[in-house]
Each structure stands twice: as C-alpha cells, then as structure tokens.
Protein backbone atom coordinates (compact mmCIF):
# COMPACT_ATOMS: atom_id res chain seq x y z
CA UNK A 1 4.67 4.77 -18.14
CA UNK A 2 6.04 2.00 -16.28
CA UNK A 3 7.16 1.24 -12.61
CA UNK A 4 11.03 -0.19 -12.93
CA UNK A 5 13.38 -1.06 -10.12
CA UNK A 6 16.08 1.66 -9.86
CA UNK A 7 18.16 -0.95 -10.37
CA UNK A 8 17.40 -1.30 -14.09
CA UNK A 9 17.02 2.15 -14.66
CA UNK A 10 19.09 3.28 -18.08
CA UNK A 11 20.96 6.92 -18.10
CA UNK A 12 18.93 9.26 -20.33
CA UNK A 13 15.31 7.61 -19.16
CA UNK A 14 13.01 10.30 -18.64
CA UNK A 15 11.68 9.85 -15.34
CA UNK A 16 7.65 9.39 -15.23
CA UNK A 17 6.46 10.62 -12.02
CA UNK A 18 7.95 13.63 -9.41
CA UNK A 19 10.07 12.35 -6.50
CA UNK A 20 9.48 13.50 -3.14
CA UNK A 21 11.79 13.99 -0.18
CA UNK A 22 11.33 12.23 3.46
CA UNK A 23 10.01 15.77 4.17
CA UNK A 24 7.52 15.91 1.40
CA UNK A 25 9.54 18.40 -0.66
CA UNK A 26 10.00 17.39 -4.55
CA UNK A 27 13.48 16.37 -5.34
CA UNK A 28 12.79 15.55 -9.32
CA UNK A 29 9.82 16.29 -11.55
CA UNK A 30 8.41 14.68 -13.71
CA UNK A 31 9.75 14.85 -17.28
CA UNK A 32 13.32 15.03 -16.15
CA UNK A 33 16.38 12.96 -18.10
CA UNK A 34 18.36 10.83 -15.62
CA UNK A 35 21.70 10.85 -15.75
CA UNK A 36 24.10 8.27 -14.57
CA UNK A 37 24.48 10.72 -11.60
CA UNK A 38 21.42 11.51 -10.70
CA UNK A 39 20.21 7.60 -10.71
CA UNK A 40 23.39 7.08 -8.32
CA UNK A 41 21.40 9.92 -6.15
CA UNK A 42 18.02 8.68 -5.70
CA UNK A 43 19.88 5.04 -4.99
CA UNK A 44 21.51 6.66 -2.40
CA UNK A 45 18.29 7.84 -0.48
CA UNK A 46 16.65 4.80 -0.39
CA UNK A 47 14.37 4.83 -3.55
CA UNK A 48 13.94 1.73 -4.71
CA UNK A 49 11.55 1.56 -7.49
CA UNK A 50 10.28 5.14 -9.58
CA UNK A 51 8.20 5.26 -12.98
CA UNK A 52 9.74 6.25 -16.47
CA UNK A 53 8.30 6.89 -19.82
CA UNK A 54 9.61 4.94 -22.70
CA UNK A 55 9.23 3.62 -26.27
CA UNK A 56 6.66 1.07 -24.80
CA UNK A 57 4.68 3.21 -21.89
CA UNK A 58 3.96 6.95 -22.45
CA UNK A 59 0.82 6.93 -21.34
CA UNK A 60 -0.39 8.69 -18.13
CA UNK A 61 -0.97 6.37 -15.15
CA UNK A 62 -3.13 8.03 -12.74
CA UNK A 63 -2.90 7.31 -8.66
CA UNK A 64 -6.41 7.06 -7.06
CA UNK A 65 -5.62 9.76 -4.85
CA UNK A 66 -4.26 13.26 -6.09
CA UNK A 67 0.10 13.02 -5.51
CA UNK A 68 -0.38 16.43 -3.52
CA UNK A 69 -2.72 14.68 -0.77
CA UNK A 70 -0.62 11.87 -0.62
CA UNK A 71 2.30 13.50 0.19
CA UNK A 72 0.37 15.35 2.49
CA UNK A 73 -1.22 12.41 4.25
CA UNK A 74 2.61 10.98 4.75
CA UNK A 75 3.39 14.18 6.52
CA UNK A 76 0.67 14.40 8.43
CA UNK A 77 1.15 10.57 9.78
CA UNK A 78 4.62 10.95 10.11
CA UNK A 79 4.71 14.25 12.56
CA UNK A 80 1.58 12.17 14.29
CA UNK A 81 3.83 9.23 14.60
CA UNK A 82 7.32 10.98 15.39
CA UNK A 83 5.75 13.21 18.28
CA UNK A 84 3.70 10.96 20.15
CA UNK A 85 6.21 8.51 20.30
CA UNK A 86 8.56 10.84 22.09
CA UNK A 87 5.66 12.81 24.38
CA UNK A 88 4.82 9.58 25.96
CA UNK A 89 6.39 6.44 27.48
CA UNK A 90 4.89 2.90 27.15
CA UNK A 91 4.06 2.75 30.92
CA UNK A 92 2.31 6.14 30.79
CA UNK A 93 -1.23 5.77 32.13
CA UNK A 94 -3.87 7.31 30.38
CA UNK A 95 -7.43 7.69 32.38
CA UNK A 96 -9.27 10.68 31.11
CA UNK A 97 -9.27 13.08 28.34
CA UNK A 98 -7.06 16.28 29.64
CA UNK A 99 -4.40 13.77 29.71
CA UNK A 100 -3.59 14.58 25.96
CA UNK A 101 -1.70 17.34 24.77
CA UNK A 102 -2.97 20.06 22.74
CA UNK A 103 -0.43 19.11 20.74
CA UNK A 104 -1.49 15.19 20.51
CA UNK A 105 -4.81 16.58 19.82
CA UNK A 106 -4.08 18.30 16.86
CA UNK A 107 -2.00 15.43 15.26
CA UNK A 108 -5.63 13.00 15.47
CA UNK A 109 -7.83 16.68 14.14
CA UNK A 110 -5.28 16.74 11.50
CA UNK A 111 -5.70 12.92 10.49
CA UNK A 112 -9.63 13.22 10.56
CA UNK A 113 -9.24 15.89 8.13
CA UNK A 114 -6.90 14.06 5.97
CA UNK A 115 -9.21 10.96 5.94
CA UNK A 116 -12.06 13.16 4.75
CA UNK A 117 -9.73 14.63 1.75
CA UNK A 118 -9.01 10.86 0.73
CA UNK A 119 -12.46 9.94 0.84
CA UNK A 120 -13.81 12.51 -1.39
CA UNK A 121 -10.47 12.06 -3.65
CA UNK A 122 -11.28 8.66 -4.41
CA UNK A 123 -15.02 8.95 -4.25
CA UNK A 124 -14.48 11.34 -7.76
CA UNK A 125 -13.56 8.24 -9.46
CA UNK A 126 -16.27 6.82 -12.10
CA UNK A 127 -14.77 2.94 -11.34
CA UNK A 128 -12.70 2.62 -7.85
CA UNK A 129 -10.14 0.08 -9.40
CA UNK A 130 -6.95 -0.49 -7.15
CA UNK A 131 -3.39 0.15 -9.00
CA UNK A 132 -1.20 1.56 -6.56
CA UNK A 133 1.09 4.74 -8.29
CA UNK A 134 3.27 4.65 -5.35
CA UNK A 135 7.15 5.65 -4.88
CA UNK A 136 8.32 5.50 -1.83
CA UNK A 137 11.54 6.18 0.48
CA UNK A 138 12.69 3.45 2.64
CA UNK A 139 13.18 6.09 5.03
CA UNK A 140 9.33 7.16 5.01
CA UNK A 141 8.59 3.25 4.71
CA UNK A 142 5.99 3.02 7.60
CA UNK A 143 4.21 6.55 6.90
CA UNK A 144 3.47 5.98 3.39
CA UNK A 145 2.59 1.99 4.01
CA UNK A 146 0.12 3.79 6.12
CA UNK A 147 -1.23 5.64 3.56
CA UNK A 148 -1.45 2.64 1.19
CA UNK A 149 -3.53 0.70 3.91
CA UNK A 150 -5.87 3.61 4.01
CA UNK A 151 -6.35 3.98 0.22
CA UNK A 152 -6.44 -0.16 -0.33
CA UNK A 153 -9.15 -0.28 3.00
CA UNK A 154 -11.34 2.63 1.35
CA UNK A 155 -11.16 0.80 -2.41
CA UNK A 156 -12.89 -2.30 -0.61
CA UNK A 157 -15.39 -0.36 1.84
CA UNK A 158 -16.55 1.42 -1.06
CA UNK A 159 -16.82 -1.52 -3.51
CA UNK A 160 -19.06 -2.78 -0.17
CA UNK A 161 -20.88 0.47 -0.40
CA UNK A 162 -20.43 1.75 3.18
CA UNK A 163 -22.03 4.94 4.26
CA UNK A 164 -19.76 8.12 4.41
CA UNK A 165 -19.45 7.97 7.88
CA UNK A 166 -17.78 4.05 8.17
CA UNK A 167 -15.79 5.06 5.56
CA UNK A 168 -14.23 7.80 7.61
CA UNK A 169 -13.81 5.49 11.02
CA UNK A 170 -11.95 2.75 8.52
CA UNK A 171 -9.80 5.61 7.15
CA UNK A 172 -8.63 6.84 10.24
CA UNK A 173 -8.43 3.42 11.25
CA UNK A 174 -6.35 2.41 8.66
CA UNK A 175 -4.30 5.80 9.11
CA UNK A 176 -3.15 5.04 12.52
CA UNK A 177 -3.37 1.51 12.50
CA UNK A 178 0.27 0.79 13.66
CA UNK A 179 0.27 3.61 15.73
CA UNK A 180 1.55 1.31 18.34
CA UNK A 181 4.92 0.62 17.05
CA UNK A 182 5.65 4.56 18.08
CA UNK A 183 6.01 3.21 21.95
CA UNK A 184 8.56 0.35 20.49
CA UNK A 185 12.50 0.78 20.75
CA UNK A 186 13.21 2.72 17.22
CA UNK A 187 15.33 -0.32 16.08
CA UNK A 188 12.07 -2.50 15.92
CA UNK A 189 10.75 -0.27 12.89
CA UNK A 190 13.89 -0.76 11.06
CA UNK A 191 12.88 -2.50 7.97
CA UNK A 192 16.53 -3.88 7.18
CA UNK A 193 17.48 -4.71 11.20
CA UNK A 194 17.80 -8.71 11.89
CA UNK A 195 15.34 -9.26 14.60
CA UNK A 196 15.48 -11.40 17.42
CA UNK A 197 12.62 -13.92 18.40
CA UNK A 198 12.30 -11.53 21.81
CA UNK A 199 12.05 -8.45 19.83
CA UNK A 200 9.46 -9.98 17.16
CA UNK A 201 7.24 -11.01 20.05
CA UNK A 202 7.56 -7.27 21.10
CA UNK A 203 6.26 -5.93 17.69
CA UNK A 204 3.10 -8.24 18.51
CA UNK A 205 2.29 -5.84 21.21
CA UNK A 206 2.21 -2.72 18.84
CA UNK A 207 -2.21 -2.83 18.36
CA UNK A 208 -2.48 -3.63 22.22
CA UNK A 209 0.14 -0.53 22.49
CA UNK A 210 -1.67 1.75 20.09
CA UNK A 211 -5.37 0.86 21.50
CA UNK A 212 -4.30 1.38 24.91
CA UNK A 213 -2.93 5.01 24.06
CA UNK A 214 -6.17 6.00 21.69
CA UNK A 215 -8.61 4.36 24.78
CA UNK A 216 -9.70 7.72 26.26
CA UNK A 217 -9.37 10.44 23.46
CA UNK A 218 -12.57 11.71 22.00
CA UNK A 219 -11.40 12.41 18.31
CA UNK A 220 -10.81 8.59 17.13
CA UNK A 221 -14.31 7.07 16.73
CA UNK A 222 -14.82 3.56 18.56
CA UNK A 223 -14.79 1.72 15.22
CA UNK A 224 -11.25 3.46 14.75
CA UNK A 225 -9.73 2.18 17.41
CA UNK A 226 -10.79 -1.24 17.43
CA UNK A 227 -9.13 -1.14 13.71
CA UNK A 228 -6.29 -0.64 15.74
CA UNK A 229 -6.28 -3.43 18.26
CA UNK A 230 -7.61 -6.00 15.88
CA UNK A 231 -5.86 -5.73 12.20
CA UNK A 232 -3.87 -8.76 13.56
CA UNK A 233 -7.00 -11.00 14.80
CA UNK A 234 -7.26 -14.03 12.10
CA UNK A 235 -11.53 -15.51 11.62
CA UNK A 236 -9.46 -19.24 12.66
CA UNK A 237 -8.56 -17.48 15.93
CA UNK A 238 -4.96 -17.31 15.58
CA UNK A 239 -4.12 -14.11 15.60
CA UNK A 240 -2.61 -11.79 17.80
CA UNK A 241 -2.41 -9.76 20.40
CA UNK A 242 -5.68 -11.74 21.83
CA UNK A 243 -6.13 -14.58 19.38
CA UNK A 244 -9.86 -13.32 18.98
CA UNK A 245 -12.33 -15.98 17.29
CA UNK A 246 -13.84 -14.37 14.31
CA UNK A 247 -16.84 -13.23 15.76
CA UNK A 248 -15.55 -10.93 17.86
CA UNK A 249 -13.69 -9.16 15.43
CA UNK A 250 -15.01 -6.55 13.47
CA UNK A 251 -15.84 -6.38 9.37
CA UNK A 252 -13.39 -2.98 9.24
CA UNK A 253 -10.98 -4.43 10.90
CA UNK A 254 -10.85 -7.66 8.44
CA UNK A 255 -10.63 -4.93 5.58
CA UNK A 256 -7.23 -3.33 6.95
CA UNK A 257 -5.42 -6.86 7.87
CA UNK A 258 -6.17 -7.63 4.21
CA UNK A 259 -5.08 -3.48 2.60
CA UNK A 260 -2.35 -4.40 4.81
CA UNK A 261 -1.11 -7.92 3.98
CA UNK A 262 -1.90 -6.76 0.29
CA UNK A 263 0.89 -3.73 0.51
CA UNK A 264 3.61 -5.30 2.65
CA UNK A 265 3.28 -8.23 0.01
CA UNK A 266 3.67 -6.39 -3.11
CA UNK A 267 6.43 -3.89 -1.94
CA UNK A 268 9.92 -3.76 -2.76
CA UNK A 269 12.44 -3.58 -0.01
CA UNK A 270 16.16 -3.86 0.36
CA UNK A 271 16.24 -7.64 1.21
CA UNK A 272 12.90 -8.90 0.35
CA UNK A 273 11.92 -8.16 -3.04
CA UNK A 274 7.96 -7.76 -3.97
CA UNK A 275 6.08 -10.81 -4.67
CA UNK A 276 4.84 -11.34 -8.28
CA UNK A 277 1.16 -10.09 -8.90
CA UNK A 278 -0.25 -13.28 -9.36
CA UNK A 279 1.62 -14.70 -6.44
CA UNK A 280 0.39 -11.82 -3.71
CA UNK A 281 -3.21 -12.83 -5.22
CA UNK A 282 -2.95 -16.01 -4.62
CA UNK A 283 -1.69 -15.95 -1.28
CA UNK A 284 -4.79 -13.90 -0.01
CA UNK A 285 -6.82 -16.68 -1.94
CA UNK A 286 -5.44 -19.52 -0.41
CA UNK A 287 -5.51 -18.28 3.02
CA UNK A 288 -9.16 -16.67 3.31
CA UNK A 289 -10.94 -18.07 5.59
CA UNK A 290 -8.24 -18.93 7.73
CA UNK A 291 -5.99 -15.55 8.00
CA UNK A 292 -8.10 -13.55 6.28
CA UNK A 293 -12.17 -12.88 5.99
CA UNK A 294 -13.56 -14.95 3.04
CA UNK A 295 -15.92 -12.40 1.39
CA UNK A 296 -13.77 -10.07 1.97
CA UNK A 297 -10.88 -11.38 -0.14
CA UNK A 298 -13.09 -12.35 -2.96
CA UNK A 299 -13.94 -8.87 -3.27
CA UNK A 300 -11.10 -7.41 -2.71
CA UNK A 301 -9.45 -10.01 -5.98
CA UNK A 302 -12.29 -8.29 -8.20
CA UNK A 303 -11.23 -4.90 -7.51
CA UNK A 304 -7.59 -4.92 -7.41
CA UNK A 305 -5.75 -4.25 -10.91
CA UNK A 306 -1.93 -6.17 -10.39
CA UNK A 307 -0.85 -5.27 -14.04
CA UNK A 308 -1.41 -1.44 -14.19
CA UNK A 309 -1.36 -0.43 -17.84
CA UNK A 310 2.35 0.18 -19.48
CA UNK A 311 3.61 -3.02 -17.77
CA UNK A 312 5.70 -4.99 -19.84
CA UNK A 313 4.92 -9.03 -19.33
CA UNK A 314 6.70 -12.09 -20.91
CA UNK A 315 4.11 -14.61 -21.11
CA UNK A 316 3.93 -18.56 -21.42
CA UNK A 317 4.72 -18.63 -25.49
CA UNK A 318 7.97 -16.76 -25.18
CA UNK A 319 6.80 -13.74 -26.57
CA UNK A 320 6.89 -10.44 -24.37
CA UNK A 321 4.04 -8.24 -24.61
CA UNK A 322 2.76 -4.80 -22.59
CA UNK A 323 -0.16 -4.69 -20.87
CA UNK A 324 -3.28 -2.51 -22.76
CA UNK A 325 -6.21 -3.13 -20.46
CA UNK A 326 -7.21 -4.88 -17.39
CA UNK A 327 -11.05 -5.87 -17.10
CA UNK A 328 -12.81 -6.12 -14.13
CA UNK A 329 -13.45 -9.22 -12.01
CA UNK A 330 -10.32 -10.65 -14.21
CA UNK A 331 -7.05 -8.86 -12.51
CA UNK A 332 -4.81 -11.52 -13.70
CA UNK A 333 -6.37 -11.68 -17.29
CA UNK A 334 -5.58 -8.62 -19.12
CA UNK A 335 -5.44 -7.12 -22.91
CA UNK A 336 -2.31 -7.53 -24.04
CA UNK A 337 -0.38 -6.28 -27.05
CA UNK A 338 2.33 -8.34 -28.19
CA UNK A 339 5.85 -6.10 -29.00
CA UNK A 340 8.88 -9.15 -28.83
CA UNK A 341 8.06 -12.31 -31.18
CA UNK A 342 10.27 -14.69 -32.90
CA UNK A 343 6.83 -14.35 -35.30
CA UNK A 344 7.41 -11.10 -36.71
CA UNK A 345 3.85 -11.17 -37.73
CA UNK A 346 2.76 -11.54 -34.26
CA UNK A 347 4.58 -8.15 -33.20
CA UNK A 348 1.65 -5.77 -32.27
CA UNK A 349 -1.18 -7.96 -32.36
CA UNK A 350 -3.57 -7.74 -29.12
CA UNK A 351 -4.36 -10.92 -26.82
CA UNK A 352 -7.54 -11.32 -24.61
CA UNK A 353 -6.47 -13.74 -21.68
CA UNK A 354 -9.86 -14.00 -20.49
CA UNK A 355 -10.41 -15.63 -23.92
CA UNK A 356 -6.69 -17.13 -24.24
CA UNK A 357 -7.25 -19.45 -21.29
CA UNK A 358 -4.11 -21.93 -22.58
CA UNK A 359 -1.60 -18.26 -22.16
CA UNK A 360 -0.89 -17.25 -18.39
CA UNK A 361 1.71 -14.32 -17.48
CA UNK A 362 4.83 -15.72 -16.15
CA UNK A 363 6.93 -12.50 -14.97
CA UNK A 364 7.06 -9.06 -15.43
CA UNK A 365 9.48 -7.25 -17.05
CA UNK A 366 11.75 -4.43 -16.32
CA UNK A 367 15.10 -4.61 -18.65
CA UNK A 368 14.06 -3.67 -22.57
C-alpha cells in the first residue's frame, strides 16, 4: 500500500484505505476499484492524495492511531472550532468562569476526552515510530492538521518519556493550538486565498487570540494554554506574537511548533505541493537552534519514519526500488528492494543504505 497523488491515480486501482466525508461519514471503503468516475469524484471534493494497493504495495500500513478515533477527533475539533467562533466576537471580554457557555464547555470536556483516547491509542504501540496514514479533505484542512499536531507532539513527549498527565496537557494543547484563528475573518483560513501583508500580520495574532479566550476556563490545564500562546515563540527570540527569548518558553510548547512545522511541511495542497522527505528533515535540522529547540529536533529526526513501507523510490544509480524497512535512528536510510534495473540481475535484490553510504534517495515515486 502506497500513498499516490490523485493525480496519478490509474482507473481500476483498488483503493487502499476508506475515505471519509467533511462530516466524518465514509464515502469509499477500502478495497473498492476506482473508476475513471469515481477518481473524477473524490478530485472534485478536495482529496488530494489517498492510498492504493498494487503489484508493488499490498501490504497493510497501519496509522498510529485507530482511523475511527481519528475521524472522531476531526469532528470533535471541528464542531469546537465552528461554534466558538460564531458564539463569540474578538472584542468579547472574558473575566470569570460563568462567562462560558454550557455549550463551550462541553466542546473543551469533549477534547479532554479525546486526548485521553489518543494517548492510550498510541501508548498500545510496542515502538512509537511516526508515519503519518493520513487522507485528508482540503475542506477539513485545519481540523485534521490539528489532529496531526497532536499525534506528531505525543510521538515526541513519549519518546521523552513524559508522565501521563503532561502528555494529556500537550495533547489538548496541541488539539486546540490554533484555536485562535476561529476569531479571524473566515477568508484568513482559506488555504488557497492570496493574502495580503495586512491580513498575514492578522493571522500572527491567532495564539494571542486563542490564549486570551482559554484565560479563565477551568477545563484547559495551564500547560495547555500556554501551548497555545507560544507554538510560534522561536529559542533565537524571533518569534511571534511576543518574540519570547527561549527561556521563557516552555519544553511543550517547543514540541508542537516542531509536530507543527513537521505537518504543514510535508502536506500536499492545491498550490504548494509537499516537500520531499529528506528535504522537510533537513529543514528542521538546519534551523534548530534558531526556529526550533535543538534537542528537541534531534529527537524528533530519530523517531520520525519519512519513507513508510510500500513507497516506491528512484535512487542515485537509476534504478527504482520500494521501500522494505526503515530502522530506527536512520529515517532517511532504509531497506530497500530493488524492482526497475537496466541489470536484470539486480531486479529484487535488497539494499541497506545505512551500509550503502555512496546510494542516497533522490525522489519518490508515484507513476508505475
């Protein structure tokens, strides 16, 4: 199994994993033949990438959370989201607790239980090795980021072995973290709308927006909100909304500017395709210390797994091969199994990169 642009999706491919609708509702399972029709379809609502089984990938590629509580953690989010943008105004002022709704209440009781389902999803795993199994709608784009941040953010707090109830505050954290952009003009969370300087400024106030409207509830821990506030703040001071110095910002909230960097990065959307693996790797490299926490990064690079298994390759001799196994503390390394070789002898034969150190990957491959 294999994640493929829907672009380069063949009639008769048998589509790998169940599509879901903006309201959580399946619109294909699993196992299905695509037609020429139904590929039109799922172009038409905003689907840009899904997984397929072929000649080269059956295998099962499992998400680190169960596909039932993710959909249910983009619902959740998204009614969160949807509703308390439109119960409150930006200039609202908030100074004690009765202030919120029931109704507000519920949507943060709702999320706390949803972080707690994630937790002790992923906490099942033996090894908590990051390869997102993610298809999303453009039209669900924020929720499901969201989501993403939240699984990414727990990966590394567990890899740092935080206690059960950290885990939680980054979750939630992570969750909610651009609650903010709910008290922004709707345009400004258009993925595909031209911005103006004015209006990019304006998204910059989305964590002092979403801090200010969590200040005085009692159901977002502390540590939750400052997640909030902060997953913009850089350790060289220049990031934003206060252009905090790094000690003033805290280790959780480090974790989510990274989970979300990370996701944005390697994420398909209509104008701005996903960076190559290596490439999204790199850029976190290159920039900790400076946009991003140091330690953090490094761990984060030993966890994350770039070339799931069933992704096809073309490396540095010409020859295309599909991806077998990816060991730990070497994402960009893999075990590779060659299947396209001007050397029929070299068709099917497996390569360590850890131990061919001449052979790099030099772009993935989606048309076979």
């Amino acid at each position: 199994m294999r994640l493929v642009p829907i672009e380069s999706v063949k009639p008769n491919t048998v589509l790998g994993k169940t599509l879901y609708d903006v309201d959580g509702r399946v619109l294909l399972r699993a196992g299905v033949v695509l037609r020429e029709v139904t590929i039109a379809k799922i172009k038409e609502i905003n689907i840009l990438s899904i997984y397929i089984v072929d000649k080269y990938s059956d295998e099962e590629i499992d998400d680190i959370i169960k596909p039932e509580i993710r959909q249910k953690a983009i619902i959740t989010i998204k009614e969160a989201f949807s509703n308390i943008g439109r119960l409150n105004t930006t200039d609202q002022e908030r100074n004690k607790e009765s202030d919120y709704t029931w109704q507000e209440q519920s949507y943060f009781y709702n999320i706390g239980k949803m972080a707690v389902n994630i937790i002790e999803d992923i906490l099942k795993h033996k090894d908590v090795l990051l390869a997102l199994v993610d298809i999303r709608s453009m039209d669900n784009y924020m929720y499901s980021h969201s989501v993403n941040v939240a699984v990414i953010s727990l990966t590394i707090g567990i890899t740092f072995q935080m206690p059960k109830k950290k885990l939680e505050a980054l979750c939630i954290g992570a969750l909610i973290h651009d609650i903010g952009k709910s008290f922004l003009p709707k345009r400004l969370s258009d993925i595909e709308a031209e911005l103006t300087a004015d209006e990019k400024e304006m998204i910059k106030q989305h964590p002092r927006l979403g801090y200010k409207y969590l200040s005085s509830t009692y159901n977002i821990n502390s540590l939750s909100k400052m997640i909030v506030l902060q997953h913009h703040e850089r350790p060289d001071g220049k990031g934003y909304p206060d252009r905090l110095n790094k000690d003033n910002i805290v280790d959780l909230s480090y974790i989510v500017s990274i989970a979300d960097a990370y996701d944005n990065l390697s994420t398909d959307l209509p104008e701005k395709r996903a960076m190559f693996p290596s490439d999204v790797l790199e850029y976190l490299m290159s920039n900790a210390g400076s946009m991003f926490d140091y330690n953090i990064v490094n761990i984060f690079c030993r966890i994350v797994i770039p070339y799931p298994k069933g992704t096809i390759v073309e490396i540095s001799t010409g020859e295309r091969a599909l991806v077998r196994e990816t060991i730990p503390g070497f994402p960009l390394r893999p075990i590779l199994k060659i299947i396209e070789s001007q050397r029929v002898t070299r068709i099917g034969d497996e390569i360590n990169l850890i131990k061919e150190i001449s052979i790099v990957i030099t772009k993935v491959v989606h048309d076979v």
